[in-house]
N, C-alpha and C. Protein backbone atom coordinates (compact mmCIF):
# COMPACT_ATOMS: atom_id res chain seq x y z
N UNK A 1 9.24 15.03 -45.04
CA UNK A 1 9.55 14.07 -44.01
C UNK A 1 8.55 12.92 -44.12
N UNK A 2 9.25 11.68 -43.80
CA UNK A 2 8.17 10.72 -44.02
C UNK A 2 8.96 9.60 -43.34
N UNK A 3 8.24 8.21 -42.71
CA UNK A 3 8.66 6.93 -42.59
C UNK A 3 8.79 6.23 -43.69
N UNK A 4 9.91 5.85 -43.52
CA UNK A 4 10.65 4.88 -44.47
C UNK A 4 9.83 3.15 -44.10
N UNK A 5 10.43 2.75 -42.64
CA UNK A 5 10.15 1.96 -42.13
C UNK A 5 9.62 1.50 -40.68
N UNK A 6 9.16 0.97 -40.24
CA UNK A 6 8.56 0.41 -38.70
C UNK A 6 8.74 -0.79 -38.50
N UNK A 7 9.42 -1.02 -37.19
CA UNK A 7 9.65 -2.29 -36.63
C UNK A 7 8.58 -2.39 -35.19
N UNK A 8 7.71 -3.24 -35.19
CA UNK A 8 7.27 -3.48 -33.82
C UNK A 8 7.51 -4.69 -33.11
N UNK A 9 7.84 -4.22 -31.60
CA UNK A 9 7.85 -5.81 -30.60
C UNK A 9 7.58 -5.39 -29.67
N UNK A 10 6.24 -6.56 -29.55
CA UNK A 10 5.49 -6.68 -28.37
C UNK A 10 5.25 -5.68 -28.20
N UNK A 11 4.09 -5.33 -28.92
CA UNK A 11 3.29 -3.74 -29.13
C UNK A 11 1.94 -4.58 -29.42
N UNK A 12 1.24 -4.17 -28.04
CA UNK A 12 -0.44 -4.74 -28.11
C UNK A 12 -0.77 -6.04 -29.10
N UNK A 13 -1.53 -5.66 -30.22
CA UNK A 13 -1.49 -7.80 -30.76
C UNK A 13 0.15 -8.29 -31.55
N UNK A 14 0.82 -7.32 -31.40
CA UNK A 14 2.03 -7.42 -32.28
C UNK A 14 3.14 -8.20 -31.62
N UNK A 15 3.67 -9.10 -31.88
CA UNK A 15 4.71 -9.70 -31.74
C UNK A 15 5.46 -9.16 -32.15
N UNK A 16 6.00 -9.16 -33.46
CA UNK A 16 6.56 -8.60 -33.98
C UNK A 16 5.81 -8.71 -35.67
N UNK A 17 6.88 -6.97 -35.86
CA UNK A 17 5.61 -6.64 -37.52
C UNK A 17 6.83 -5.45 -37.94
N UNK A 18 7.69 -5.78 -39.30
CA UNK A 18 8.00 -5.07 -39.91
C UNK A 18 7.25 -4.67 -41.66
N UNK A 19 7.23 -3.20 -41.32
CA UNK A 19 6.81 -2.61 -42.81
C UNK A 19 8.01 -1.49 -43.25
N UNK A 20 7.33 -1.33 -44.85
CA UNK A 20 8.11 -0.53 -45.34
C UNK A 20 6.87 0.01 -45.60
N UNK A 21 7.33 1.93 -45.86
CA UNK A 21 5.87 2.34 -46.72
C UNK A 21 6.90 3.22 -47.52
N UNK A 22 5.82 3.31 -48.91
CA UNK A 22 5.66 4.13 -49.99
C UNK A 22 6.49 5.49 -49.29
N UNK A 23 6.75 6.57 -50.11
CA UNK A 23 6.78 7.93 -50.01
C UNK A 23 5.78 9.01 -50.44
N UNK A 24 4.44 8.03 -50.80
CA UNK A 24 3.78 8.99 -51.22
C UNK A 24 2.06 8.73 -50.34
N UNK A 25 1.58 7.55 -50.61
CA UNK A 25 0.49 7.05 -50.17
C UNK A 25 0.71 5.62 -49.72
N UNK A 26 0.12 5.37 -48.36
CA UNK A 26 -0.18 4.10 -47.74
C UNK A 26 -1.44 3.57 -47.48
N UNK A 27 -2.34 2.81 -47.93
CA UNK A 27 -3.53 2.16 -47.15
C UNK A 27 -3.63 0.64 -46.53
N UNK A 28 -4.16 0.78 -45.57
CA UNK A 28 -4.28 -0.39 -44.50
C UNK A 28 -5.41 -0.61 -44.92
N UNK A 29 -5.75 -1.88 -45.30
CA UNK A 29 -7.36 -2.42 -45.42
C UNK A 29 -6.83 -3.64 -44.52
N UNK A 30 -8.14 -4.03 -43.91
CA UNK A 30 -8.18 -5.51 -43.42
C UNK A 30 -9.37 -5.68 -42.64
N UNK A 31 -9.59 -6.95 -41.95
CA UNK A 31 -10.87 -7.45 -41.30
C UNK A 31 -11.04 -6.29 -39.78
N UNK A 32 -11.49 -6.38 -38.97
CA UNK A 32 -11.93 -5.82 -37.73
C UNK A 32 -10.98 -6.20 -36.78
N UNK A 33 -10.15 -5.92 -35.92
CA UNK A 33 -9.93 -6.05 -34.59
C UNK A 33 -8.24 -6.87 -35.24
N UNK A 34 -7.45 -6.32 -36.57
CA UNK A 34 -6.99 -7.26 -36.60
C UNK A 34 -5.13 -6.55 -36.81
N UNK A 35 -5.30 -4.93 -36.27
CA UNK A 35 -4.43 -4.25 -35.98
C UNK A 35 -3.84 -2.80 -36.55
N UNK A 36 -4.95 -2.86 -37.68
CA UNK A 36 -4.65 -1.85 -38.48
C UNK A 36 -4.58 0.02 -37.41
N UNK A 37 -5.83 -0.60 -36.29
CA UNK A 37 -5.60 0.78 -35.85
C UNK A 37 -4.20 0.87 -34.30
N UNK A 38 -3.39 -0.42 -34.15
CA UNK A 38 -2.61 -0.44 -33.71
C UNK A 38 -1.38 0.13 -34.33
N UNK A 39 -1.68 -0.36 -35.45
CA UNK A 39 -0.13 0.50 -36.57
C UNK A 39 -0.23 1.56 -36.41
N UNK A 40 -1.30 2.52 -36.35
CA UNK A 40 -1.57 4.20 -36.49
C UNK A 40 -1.31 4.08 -35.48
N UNK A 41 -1.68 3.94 -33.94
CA UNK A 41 -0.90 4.12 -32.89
C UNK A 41 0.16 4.40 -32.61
N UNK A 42 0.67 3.38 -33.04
CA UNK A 42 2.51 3.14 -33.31
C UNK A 42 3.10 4.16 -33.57
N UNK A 43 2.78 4.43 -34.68
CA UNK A 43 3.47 5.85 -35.58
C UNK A 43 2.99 6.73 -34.49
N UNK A 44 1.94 7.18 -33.77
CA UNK A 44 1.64 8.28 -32.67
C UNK A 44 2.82 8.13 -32.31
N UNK A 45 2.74 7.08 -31.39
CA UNK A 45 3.53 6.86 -30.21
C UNK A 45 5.15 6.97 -30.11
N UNK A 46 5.31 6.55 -31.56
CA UNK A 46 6.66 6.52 -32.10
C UNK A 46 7.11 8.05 -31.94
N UNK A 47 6.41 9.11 -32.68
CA UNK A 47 6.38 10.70 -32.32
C UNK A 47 6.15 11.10 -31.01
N UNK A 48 5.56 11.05 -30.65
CA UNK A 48 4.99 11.83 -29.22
C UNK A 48 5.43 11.03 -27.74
N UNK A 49 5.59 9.85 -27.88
CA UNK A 49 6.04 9.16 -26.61
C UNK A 49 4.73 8.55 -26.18
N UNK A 50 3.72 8.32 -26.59
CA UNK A 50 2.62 8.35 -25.85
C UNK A 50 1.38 8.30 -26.83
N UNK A 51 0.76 7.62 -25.98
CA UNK A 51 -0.51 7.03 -26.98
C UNK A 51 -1.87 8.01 -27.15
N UNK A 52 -2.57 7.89 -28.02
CA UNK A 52 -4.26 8.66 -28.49
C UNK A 52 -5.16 8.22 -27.88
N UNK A 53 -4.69 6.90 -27.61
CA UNK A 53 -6.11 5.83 -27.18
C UNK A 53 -6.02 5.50 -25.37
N UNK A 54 -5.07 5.68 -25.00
CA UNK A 54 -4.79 5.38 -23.64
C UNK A 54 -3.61 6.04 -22.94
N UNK A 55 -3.89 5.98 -21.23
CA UNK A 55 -3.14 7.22 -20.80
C UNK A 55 -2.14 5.70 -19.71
N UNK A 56 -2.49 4.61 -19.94
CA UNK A 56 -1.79 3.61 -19.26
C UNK A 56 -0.69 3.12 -20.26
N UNK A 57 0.68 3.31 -20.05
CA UNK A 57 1.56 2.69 -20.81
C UNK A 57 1.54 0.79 -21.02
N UNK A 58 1.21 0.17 -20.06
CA UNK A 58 1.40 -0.91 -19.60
C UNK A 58 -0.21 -1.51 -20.73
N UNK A 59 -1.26 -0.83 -21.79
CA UNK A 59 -2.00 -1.70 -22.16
C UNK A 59 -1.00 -1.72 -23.85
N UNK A 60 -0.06 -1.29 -23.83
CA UNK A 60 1.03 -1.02 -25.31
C UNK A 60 1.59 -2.27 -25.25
N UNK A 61 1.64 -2.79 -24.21
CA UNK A 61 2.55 -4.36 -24.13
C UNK A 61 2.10 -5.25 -24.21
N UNK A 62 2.82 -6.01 -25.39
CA UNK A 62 1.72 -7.19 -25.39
C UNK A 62 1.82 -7.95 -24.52
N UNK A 63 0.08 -8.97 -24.34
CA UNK A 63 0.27 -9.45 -23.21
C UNK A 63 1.72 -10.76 -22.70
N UNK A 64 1.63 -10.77 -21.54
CA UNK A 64 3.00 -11.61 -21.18
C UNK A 64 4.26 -11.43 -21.21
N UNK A 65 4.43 -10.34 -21.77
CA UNK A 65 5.72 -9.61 -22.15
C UNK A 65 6.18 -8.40 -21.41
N UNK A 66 7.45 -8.29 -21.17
CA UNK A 66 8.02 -7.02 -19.98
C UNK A 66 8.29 -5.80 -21.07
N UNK A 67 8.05 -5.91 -22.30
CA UNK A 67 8.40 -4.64 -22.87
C UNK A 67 7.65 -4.76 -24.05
N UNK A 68 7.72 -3.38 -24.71
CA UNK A 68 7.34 -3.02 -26.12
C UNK A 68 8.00 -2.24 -26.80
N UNK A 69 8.54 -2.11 -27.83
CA UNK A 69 9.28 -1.14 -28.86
C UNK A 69 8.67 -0.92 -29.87
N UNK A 70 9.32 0.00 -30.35
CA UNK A 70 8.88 0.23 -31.30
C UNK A 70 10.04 1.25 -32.40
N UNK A 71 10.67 0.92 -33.63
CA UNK A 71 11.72 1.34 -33.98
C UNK A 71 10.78 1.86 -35.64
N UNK A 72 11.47 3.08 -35.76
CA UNK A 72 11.03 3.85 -37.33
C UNK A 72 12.76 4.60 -38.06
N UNK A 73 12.60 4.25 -38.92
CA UNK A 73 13.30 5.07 -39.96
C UNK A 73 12.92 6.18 -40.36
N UNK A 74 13.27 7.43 -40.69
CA UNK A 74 12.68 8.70 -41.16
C UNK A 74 13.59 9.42 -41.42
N UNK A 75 12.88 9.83 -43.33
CA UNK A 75 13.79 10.70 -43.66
C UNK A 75 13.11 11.98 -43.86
N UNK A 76 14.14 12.78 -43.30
CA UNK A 76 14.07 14.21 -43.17
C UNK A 76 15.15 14.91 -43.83
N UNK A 77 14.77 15.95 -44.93
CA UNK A 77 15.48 16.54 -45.37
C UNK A 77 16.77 15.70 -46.45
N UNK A 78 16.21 14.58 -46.94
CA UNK A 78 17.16 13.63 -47.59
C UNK A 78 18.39 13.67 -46.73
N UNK A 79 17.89 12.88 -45.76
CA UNK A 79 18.86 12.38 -44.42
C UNK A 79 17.70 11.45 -43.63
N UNK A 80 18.32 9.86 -43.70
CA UNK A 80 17.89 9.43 -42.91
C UNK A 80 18.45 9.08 -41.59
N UNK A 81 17.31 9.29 -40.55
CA UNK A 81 17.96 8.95 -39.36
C UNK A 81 16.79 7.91 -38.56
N UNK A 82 17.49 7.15 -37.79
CA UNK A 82 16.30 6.56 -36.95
C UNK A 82 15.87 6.58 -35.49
N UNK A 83 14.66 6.42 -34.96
CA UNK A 83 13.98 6.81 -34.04
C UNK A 83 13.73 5.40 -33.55
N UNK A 84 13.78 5.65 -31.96
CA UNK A 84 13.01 4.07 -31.52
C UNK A 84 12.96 4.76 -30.04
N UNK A 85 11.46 3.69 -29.41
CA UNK A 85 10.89 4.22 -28.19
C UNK A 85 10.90 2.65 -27.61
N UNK A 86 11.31 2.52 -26.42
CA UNK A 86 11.49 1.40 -25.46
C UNK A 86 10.37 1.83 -25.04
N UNK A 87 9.26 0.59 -24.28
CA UNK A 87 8.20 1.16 -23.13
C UNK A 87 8.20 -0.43 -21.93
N UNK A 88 8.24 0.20 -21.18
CA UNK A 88 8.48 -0.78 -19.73
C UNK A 88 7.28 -0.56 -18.71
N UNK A 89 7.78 -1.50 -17.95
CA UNK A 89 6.92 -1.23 -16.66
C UNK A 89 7.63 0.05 -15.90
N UNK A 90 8.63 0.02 -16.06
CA UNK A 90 9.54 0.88 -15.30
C UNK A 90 9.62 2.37 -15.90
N UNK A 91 9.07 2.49 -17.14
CA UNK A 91 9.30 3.47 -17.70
C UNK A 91 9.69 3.78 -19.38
N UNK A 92 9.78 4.53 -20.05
CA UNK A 92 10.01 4.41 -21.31
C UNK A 92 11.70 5.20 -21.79
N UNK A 93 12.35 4.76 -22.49
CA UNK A 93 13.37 5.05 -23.32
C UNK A 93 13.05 5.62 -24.68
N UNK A 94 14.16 6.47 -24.63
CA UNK A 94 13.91 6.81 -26.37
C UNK A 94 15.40 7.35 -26.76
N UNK A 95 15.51 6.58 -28.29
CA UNK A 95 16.47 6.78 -28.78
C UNK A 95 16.27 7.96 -30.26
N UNK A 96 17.25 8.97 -30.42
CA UNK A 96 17.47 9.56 -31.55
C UNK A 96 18.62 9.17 -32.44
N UNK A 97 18.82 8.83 -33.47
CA UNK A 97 20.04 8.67 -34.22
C UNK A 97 21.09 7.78 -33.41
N UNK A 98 20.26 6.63 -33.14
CA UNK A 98 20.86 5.74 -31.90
C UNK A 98 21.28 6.28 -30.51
N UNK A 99 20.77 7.63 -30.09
CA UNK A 99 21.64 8.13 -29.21
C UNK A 99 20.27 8.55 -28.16
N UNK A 100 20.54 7.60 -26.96
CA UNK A 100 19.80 7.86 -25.90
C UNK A 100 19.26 9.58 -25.59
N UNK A 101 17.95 9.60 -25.60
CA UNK A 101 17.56 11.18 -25.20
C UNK A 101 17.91 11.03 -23.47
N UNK A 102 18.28 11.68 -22.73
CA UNK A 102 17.78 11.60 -21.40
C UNK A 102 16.27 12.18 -20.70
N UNK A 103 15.76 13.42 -21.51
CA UNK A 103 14.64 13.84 -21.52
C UNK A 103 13.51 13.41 -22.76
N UNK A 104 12.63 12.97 -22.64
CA UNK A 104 11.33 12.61 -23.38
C UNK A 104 11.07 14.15 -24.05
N UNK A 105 11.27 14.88 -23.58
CA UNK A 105 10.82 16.36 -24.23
C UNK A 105 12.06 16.53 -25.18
N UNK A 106 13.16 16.26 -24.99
CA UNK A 106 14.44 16.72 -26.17
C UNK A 106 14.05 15.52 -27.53
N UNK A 107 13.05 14.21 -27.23
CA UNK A 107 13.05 13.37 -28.09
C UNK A 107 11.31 13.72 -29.03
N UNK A 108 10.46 14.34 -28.52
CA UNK A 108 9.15 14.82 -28.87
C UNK A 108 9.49 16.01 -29.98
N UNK A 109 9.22 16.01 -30.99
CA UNK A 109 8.70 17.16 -32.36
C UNK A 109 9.89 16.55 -33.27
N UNK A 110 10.83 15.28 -33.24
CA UNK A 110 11.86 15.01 -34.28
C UNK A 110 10.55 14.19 -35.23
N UNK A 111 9.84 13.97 -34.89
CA UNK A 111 8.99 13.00 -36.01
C UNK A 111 7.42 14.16 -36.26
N UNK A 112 7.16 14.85 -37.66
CA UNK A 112 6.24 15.60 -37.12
C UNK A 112 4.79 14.60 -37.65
N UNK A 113 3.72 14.46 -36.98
CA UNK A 113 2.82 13.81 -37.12
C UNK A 113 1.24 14.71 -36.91
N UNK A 114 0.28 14.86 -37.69
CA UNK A 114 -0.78 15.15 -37.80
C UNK A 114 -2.01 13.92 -37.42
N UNK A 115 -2.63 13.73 -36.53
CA UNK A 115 -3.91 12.90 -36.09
C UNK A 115 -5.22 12.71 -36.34
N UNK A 116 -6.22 12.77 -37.19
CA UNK A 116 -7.05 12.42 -37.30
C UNK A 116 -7.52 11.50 -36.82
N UNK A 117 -8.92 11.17 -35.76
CA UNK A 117 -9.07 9.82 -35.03
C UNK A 117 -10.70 10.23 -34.67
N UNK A 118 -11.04 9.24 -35.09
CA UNK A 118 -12.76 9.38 -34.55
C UNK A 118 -12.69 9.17 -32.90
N UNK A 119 -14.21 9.86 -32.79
CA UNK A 119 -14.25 10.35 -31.43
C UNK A 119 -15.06 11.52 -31.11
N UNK A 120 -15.50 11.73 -29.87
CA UNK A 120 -16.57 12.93 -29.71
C UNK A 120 -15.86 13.59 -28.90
N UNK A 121 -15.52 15.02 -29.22
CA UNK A 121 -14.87 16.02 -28.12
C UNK A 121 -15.55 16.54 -27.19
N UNK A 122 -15.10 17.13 -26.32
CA UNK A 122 -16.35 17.37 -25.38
C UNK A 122 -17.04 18.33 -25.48
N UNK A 123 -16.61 19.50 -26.43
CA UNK A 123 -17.06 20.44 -26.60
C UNK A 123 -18.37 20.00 -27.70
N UNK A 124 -18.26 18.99 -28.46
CA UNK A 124 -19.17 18.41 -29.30
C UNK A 124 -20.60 17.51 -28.63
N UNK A 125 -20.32 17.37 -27.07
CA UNK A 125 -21.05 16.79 -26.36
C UNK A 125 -22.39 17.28 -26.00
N UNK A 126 -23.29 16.69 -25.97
CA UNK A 126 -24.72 17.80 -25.40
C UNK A 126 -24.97 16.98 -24.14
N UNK A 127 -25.48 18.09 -22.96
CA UNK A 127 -25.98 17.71 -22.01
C UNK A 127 -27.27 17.40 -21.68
N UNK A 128 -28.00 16.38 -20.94
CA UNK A 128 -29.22 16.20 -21.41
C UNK A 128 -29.98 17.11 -20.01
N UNK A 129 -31.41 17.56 -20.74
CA UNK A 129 -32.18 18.55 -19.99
C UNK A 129 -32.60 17.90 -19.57
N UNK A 130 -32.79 16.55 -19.07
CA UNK A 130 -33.95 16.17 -18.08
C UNK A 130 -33.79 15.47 -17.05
């Protein structure tokens, strides 16, 4: 299983941003602050409904704008089908194989995604003795 492709609009600095990736290896290089760790988001969010970095839907939108999407291609099992997540003020949408989920839980585990993300867990935390 893998992404074929990603469409973003009005997703945090993104206006809009289409890619294609490889089937085998992808790397993002670029300057600081200039979106690369928004794309990895994306792809979260695109899977899970929901972001790594924040528990507020409303900082996914870029600013000035009433919505954000976000649309992926993925093939599974040499079958492609596509995935896309609406996010609102009002709430979020999600589509499977063009076909509205009504539950966010019937639309969560069609994309499977593994996370790696810097960060200190809390169990990694020390408390100070003094």
């Amino acid at each position: 299983m893998h992404i074929q492709q990603l469409h973003l609009s009005n997703y945090r600095n993104y206006q809009q941003l289409s890619v294609n990736f490889d089937d085998k290896i992808n790397v993002f290089i670029g300057e600081n602050a200039q979106g690369k760790t928004n794309l990895m988001e994306a792809i979260y969010v695109l899977g899970f409904s929901k972001s790594h970095r924040t528990t507020k839907d409303k900082e996914l939108i870029h600013w000035d704008q009433n919505y954000a999407k976000i649309e992926g291609s993925v093939l599974k099992r040499k079958q492609q089908f596509p995935m896309e997540i609406q996010i609102t003020n009002k709430g979020k949408k999600a589509k499977l194989n063009h076909l509205e989920q009504k539950r966010l839980s019937d639309y969560i585990g069609a994309l499977n995604i593994v996370m790696f993300a810097p960060g200190r867990s809390k169990s990694c935390q020390r408390q100070s003795t003094d």
